[in-house]
Protein backbone atom coordinates (compact mmCIF):
# COMPACT_ATOMS: atom_id res chain seq x y z
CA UNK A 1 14.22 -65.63 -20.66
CA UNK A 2 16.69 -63.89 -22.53
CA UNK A 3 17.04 -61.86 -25.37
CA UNK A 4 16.99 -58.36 -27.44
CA UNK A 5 13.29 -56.82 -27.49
CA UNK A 6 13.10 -53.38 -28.99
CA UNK A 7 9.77 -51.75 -26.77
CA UNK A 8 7.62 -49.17 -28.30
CA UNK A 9 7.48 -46.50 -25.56
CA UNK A 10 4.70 -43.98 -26.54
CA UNK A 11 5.40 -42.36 -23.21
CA UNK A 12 2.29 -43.50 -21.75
CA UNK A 13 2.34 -45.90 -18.62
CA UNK A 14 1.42 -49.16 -20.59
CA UNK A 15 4.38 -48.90 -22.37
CA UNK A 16 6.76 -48.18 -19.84
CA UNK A 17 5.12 -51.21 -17.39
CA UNK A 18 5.65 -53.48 -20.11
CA UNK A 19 9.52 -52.70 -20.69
CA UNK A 20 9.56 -52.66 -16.91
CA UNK A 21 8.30 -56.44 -17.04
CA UNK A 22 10.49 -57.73 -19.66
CA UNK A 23 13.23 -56.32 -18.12
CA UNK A 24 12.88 -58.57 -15.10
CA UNK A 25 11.96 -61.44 -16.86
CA UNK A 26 15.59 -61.12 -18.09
CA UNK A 27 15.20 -59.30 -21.29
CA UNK A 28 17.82 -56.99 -22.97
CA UNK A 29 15.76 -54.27 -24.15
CA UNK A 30 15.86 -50.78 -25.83
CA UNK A 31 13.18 -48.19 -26.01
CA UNK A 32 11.50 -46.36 -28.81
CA UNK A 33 9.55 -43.74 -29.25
CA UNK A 34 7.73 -42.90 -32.91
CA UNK A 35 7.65 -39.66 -34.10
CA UNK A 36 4.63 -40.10 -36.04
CA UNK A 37 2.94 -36.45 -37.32
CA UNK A 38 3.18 -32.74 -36.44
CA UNK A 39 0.27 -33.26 -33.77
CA UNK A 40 2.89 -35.68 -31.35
CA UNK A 41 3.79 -33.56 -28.16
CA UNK A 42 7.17 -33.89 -27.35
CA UNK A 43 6.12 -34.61 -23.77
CA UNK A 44 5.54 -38.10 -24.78
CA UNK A 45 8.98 -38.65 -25.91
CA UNK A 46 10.28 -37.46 -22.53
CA UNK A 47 7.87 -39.21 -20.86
CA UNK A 48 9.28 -42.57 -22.51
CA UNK A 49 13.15 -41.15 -22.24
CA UNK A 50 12.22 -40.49 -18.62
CA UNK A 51 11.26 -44.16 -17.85
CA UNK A 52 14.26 -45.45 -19.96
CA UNK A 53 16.65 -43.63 -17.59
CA UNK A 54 14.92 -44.57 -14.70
CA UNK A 55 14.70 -48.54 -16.30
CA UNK A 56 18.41 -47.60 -17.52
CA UNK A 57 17.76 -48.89 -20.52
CA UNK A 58 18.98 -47.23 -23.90
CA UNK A 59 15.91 -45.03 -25.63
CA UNK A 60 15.31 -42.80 -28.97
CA UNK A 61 13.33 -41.35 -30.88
CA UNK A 62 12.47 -42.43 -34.33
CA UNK A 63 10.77 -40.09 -37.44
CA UNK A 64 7.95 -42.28 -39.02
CA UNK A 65 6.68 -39.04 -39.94
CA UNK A 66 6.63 -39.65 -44.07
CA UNK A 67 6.00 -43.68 -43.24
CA UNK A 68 3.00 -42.29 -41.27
CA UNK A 69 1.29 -40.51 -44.14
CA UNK A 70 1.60 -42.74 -46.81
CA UNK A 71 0.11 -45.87 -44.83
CA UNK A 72 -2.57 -44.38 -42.17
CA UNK A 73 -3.27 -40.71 -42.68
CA UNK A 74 -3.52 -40.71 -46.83
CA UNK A 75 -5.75 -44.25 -46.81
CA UNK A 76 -7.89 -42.64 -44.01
CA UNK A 77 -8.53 -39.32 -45.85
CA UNK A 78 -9.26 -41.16 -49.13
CA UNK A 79 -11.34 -43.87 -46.99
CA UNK A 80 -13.72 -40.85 -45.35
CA UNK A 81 -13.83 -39.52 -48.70
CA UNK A 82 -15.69 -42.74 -50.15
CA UNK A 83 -18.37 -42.36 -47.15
CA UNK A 84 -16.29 -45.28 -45.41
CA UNK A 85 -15.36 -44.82 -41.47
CA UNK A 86 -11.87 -46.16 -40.78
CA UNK A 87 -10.10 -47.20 -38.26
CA UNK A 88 -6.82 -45.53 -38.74
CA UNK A 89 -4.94 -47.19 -35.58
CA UNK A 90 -5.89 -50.42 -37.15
CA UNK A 91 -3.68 -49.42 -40.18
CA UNK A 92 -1.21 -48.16 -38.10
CA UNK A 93 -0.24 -51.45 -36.15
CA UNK A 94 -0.05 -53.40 -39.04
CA UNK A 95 2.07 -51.07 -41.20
CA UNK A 96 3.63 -48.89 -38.76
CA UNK A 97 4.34 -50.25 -35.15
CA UNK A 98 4.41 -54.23 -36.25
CA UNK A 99 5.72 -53.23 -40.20
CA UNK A 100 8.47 -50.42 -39.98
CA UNK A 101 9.63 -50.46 -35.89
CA UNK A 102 9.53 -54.78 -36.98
CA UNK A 103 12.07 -53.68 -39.27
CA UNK A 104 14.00 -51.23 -37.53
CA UNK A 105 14.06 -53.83 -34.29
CA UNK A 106 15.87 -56.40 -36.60
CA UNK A 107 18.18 -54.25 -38.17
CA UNK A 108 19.34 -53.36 -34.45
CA UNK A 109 19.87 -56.83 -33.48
CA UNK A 110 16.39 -56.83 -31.46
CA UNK A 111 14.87 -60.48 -31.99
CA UNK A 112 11.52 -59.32 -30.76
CA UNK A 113 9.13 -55.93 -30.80
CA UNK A 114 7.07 -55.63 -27.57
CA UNK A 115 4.24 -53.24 -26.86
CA UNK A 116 1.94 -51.90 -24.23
CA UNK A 117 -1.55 -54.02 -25.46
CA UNK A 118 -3.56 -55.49 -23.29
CA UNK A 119 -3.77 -59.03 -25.73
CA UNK A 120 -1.96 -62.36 -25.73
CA UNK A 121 0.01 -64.27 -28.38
CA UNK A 122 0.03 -68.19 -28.40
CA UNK A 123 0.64 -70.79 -30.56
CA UNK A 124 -2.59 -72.72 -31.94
CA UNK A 125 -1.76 -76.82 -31.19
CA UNK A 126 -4.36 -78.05 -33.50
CA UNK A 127 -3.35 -75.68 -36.18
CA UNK A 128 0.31 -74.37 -35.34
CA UNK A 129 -0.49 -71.02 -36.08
CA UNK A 130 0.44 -67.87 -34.02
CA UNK A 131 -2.54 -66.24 -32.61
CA UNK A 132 -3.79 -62.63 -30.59
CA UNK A 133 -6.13 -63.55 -27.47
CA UNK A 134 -7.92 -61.69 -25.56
CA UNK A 135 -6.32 -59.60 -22.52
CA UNK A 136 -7.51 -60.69 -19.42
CA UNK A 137 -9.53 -57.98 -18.02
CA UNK A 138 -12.25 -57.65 -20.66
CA UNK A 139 -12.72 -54.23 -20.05
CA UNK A 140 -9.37 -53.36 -21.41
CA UNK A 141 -9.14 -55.95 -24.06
CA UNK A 142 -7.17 -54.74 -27.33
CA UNK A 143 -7.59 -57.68 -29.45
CA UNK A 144 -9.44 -56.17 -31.94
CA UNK A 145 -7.44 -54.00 -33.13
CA UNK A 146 -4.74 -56.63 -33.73
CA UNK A 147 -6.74 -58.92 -35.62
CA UNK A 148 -4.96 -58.07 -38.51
CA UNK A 149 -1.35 -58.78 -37.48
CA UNK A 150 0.42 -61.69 -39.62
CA UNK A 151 1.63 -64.67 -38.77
CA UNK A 152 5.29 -63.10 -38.48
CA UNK A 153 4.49 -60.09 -36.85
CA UNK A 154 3.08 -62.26 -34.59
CA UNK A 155 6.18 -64.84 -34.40
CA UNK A 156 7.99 -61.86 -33.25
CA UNK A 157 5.94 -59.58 -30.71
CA UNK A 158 5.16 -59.33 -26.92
CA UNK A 159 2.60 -58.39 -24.96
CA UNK A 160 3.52 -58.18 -21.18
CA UNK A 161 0.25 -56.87 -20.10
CA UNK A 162 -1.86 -59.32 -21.60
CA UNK A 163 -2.75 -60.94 -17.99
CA UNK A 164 -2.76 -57.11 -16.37
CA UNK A 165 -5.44 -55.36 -15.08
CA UNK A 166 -4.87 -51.59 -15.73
CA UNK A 167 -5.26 -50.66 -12.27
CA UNK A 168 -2.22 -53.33 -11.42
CA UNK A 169 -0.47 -51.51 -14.16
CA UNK A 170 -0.91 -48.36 -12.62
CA UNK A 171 -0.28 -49.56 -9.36
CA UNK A 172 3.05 -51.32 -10.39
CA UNK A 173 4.29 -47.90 -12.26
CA UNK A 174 3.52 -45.91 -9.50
CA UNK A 175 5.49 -48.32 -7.17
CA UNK A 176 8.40 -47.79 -9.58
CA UNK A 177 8.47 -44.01 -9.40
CA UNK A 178 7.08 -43.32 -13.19
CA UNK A 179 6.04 -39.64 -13.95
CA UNK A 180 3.10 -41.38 -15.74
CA UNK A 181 1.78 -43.50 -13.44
CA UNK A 182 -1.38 -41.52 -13.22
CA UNK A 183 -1.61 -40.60 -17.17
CA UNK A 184 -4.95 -40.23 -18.60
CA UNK A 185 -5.37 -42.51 -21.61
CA UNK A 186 -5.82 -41.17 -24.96
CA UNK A 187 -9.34 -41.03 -25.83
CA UNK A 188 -9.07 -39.53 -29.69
CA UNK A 189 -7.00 -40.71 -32.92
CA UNK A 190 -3.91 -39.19 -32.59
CA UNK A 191 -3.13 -37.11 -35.27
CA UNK A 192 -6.59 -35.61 -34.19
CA UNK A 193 -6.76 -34.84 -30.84
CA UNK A 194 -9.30 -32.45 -30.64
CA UNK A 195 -12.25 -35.22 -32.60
CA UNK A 196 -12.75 -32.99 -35.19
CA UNK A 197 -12.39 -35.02 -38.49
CA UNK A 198 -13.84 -33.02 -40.93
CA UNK A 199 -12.11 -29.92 -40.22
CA UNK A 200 -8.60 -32.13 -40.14
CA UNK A 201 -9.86 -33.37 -43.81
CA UNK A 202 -10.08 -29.53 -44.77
CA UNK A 203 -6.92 -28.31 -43.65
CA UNK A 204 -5.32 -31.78 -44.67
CA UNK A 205 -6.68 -31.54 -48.44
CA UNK A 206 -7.33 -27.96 -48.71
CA UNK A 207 -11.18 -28.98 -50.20
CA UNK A 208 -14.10 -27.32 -48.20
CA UNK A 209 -16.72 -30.11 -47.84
CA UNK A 210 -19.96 -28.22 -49.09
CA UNK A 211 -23.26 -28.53 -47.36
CA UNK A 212 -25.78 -30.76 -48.88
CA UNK A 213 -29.78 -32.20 -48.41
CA UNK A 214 -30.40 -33.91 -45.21
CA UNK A 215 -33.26 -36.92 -46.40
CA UNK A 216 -35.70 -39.14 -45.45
CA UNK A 217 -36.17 -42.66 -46.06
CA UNK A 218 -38.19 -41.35 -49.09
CA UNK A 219 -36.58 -38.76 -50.68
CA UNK A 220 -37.99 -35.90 -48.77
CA UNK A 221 -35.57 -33.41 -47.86
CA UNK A 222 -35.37 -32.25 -43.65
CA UNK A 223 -32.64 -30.00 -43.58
CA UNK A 224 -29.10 -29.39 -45.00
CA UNK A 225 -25.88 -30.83 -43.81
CA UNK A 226 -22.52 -29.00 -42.81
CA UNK A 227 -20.73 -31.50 -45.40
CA UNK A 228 -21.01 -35.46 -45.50
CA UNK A 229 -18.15 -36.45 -44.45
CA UNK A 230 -19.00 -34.64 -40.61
CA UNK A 231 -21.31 -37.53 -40.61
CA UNK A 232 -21.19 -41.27 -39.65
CA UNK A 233 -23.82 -44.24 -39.63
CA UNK A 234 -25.43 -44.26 -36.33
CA UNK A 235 -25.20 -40.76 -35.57
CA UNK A 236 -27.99 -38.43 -33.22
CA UNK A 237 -26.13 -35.52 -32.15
CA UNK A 238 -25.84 -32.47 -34.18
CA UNK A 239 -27.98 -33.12 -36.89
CA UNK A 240 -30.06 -30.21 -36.53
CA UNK A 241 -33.45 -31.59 -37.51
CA UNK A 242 -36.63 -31.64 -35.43
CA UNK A 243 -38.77 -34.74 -35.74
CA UNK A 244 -41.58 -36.49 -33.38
CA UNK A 245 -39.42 -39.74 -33.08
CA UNK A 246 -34.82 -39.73 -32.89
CA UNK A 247 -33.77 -39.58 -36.09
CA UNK A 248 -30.13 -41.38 -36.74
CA UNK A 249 -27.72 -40.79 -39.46
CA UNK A 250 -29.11 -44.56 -41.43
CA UNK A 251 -26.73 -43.74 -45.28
CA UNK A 252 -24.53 -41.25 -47.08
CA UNK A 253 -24.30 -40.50 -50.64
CA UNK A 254 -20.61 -38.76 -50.97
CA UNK A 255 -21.44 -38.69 -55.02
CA UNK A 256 -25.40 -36.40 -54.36
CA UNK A 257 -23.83 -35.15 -51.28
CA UNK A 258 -26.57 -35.96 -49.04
CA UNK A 259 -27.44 -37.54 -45.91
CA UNK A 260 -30.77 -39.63 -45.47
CA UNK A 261 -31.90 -40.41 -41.92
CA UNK A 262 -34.13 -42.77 -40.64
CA UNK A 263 -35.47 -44.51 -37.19
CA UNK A 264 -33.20 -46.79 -34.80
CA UNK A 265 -34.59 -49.71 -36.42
CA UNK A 266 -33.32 -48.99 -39.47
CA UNK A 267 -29.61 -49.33 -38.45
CA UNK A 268 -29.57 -53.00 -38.20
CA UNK A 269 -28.63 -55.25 -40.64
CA UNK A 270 -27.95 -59.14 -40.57
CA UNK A 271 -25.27 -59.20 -43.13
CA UNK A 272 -21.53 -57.75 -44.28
CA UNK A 273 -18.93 -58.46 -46.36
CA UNK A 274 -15.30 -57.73 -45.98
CA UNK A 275 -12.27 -57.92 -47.49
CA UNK A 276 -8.34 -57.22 -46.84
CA UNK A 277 -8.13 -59.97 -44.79
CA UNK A 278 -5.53 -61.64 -42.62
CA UNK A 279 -6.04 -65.24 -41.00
CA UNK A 280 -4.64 -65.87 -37.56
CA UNK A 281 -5.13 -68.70 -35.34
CA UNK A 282 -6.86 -70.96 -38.94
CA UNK A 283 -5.29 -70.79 -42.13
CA UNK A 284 -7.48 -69.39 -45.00
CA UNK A 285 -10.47 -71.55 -44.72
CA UNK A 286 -12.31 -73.18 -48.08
CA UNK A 287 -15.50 -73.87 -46.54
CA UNK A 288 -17.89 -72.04 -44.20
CA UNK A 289 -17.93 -72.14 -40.90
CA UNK A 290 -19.64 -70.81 -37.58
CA UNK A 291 -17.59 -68.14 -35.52
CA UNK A 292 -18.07 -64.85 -32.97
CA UNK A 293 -18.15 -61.91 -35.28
CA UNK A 294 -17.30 -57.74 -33.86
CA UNK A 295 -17.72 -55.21 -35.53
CA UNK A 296 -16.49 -52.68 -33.86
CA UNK A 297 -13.91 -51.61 -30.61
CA UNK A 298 -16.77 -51.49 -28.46
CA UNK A 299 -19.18 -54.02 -29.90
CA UNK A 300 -20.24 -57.31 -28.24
CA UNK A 301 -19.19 -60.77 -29.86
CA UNK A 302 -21.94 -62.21 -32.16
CA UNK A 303 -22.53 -65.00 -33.06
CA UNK A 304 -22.48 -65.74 -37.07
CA UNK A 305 -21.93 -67.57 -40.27
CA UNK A 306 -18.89 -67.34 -42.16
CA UNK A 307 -18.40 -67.90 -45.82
CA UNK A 308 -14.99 -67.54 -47.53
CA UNK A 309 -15.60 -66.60 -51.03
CA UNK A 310 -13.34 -67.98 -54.11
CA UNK A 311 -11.56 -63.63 -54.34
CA UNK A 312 -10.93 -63.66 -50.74
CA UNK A 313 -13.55 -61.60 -49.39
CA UNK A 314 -15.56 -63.17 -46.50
CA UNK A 315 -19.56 -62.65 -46.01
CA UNK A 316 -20.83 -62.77 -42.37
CA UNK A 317 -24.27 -63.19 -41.69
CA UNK A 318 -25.87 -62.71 -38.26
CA UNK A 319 -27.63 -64.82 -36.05
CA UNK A 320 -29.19 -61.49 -34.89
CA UNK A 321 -29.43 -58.46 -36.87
CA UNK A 322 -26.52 -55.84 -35.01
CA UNK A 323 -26.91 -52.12 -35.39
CA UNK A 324 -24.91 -49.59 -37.16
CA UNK A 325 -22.94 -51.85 -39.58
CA UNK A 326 -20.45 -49.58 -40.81
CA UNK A 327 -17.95 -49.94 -44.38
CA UNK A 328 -14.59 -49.12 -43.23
CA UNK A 329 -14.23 -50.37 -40.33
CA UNK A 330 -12.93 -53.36 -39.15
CA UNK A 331 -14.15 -56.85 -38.53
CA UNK A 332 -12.71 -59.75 -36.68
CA UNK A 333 -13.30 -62.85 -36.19
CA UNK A 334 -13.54 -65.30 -32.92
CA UNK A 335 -13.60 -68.30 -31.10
CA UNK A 336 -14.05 -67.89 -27.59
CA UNK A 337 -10.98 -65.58 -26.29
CA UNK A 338 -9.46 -66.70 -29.88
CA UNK A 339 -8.81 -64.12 -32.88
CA UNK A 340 -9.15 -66.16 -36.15
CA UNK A 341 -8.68 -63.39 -38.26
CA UNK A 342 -9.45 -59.77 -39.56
CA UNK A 343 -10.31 -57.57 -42.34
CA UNK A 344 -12.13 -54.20 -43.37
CA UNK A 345 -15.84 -53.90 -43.97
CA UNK A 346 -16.97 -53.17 -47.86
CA UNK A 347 -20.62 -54.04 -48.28
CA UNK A 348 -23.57 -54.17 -45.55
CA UNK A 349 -26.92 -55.94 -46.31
């Protein structure tokens, strides 16, 4: 192999494994490090300078700090405000990490953008389409959140780790002497790291999101709510109502400013529709079709019928209702270890 590969180095050991792999598959790389919003440590960027040295590879440091607001933060704070839940790093890789660095890689020569995801890319032979698979330890898989990558974001990316177990990525940057070999994995969205959403949306917008009604399934008023947008479908914790049976967080109405809960049961649903999509390994089908639907990071594959609609949104119905539906977030698409595609919940039911 052979080649110019620009590698996003977040300064995390996935990252730095992955330039440390190209590099010996005979790669030319260069390391980069986005400087994305105020909350970004500048550990991390020494972290990913540190490896560079040590890889002797040439690094910097890149703002993507105006880039950043306009394309995740502002779409996620006007998302949360509809009631929606989004999935903000979603938005990032496909405007940010695979859009702008895509860019800036090219304009330094670099004929390819590589990253630290545990996925694969491969070429479709019945279709000739570029496609994300699943990483090979399913535990780790990062598919998902690549599901809406294009077909030449995908033409020109890498993912070393794709057939990596994380402990063999640990083990292999521990081996090379990296300061991060034993770096805990970010568990929050970034530009939040303390999981507090609705006091970022506060300080971000300047509003106060008033309290409101907590409901019932009929109308009948439980409690009152720190705000709606602390809320999301699903939800137990820290409601703050007593009741003989768990009571879950079942709808929000951001224009009454209430909150209704309702039993487990009521969280599933058999049906969504989505938009904003992106096709991978199939071009945009006409007709419907049977596929492996997720719903969310965590979620199991389920089985499902797919219906392209003439304005490009797709519905998905269920096999088997799935709980906790949610608009904004993502949904993609499979078959088998296959992404066919991606886009953003609008409708459940």
């Amino acid at each position: 192999m052979s080649g110019k590969v620009m590698v996003a180095m977040s300064g995390g050991v996935d990252s730095s494994v992955a330039a440390w792999l190209l590099l010996r598959q005979g790669y030319d790389c260069v390391g980069v490090t986005m400087r994305l919003h105020d909350e970004t440590s500048g550990n991390e960027a020494a972290d990913a300078a540190d490896v560079a040295r040590r890889l002797g590879i040439p690094h910097s440091v890149v703002n993507l700090r105006r880039e950043f607001d306009e394309n995740v933060i502002r779409p996620f704070v006007r998302s949360y405000e509809r009631g929606d839940t989004p999935n903000p790093c979603i938005l990032c890789n496909r405007r940010l990490k695979f859009g702008k660095l895509l860019e800036l890689a090219r304009e330094l020569g670099a004929e390819r953008l590589a990253t630290g995801h545990y996925a694969r890319i491969c070429l479709t032979p019945d279709t000739g389409r570029w496609a994300v698979r699943k990483g090979l330890e399913a535990a780790r898989d990062q598919s998902y959140v690549l599901a809406s990558l294009t077909q030449d974001q995908l033409a020109h990316t890498l993912f070393p780790l794709g057939r990596l177990t994380k402990d063999e990525t640990r083990r292999i940057a521990s081996e090379q002497g990296f300061l991060n070999a034993r770096k805990h994995d970010s568990q929050d969205i970034c530009f939040i790291p303390d999981g507090d959403y609705a006091a970022f949306l506060e300080r971000y917008t300047g509003k106060a999101y008033p309290p409101g009604q907590i409901l019932d399934l009929n109308g009948r008023i439980l409690g009152q709510h720190r705000g709606a947008a602390r809320y999301t479908i699903g939800q137990r914790k820290g409601l703050g109502v007593s009741a003989p049976e768990p009571l879950y967080v079942c709808g929000k109405s951001m224009r009454d400013n209430t909150v209704t809960l309702g039993p487990n049961a009521v969280l599933f649903r058999d049906a969504l529709l989505s938009d904003d999509w992106t096709w991978g390994a199939i071009p945009p089908p006409e007709t419907p079709f049977r596929a492996d639907a997720k719903i969310r990071y965590r979620h199991a594959q389920a089985p499902a019928d797919v219906t392209p609609l003439p304005d490009g949104r797709v519905r998905i119905r269920f096999d088997a209702p799935q709980r906790a539906i949610t608009t904004g977030q993502a949904v993609a698409l499979y078959r088998n270890d296959t992404v066919l595609g991606g886009g953003t919940i609008t409708a459940v039911g």
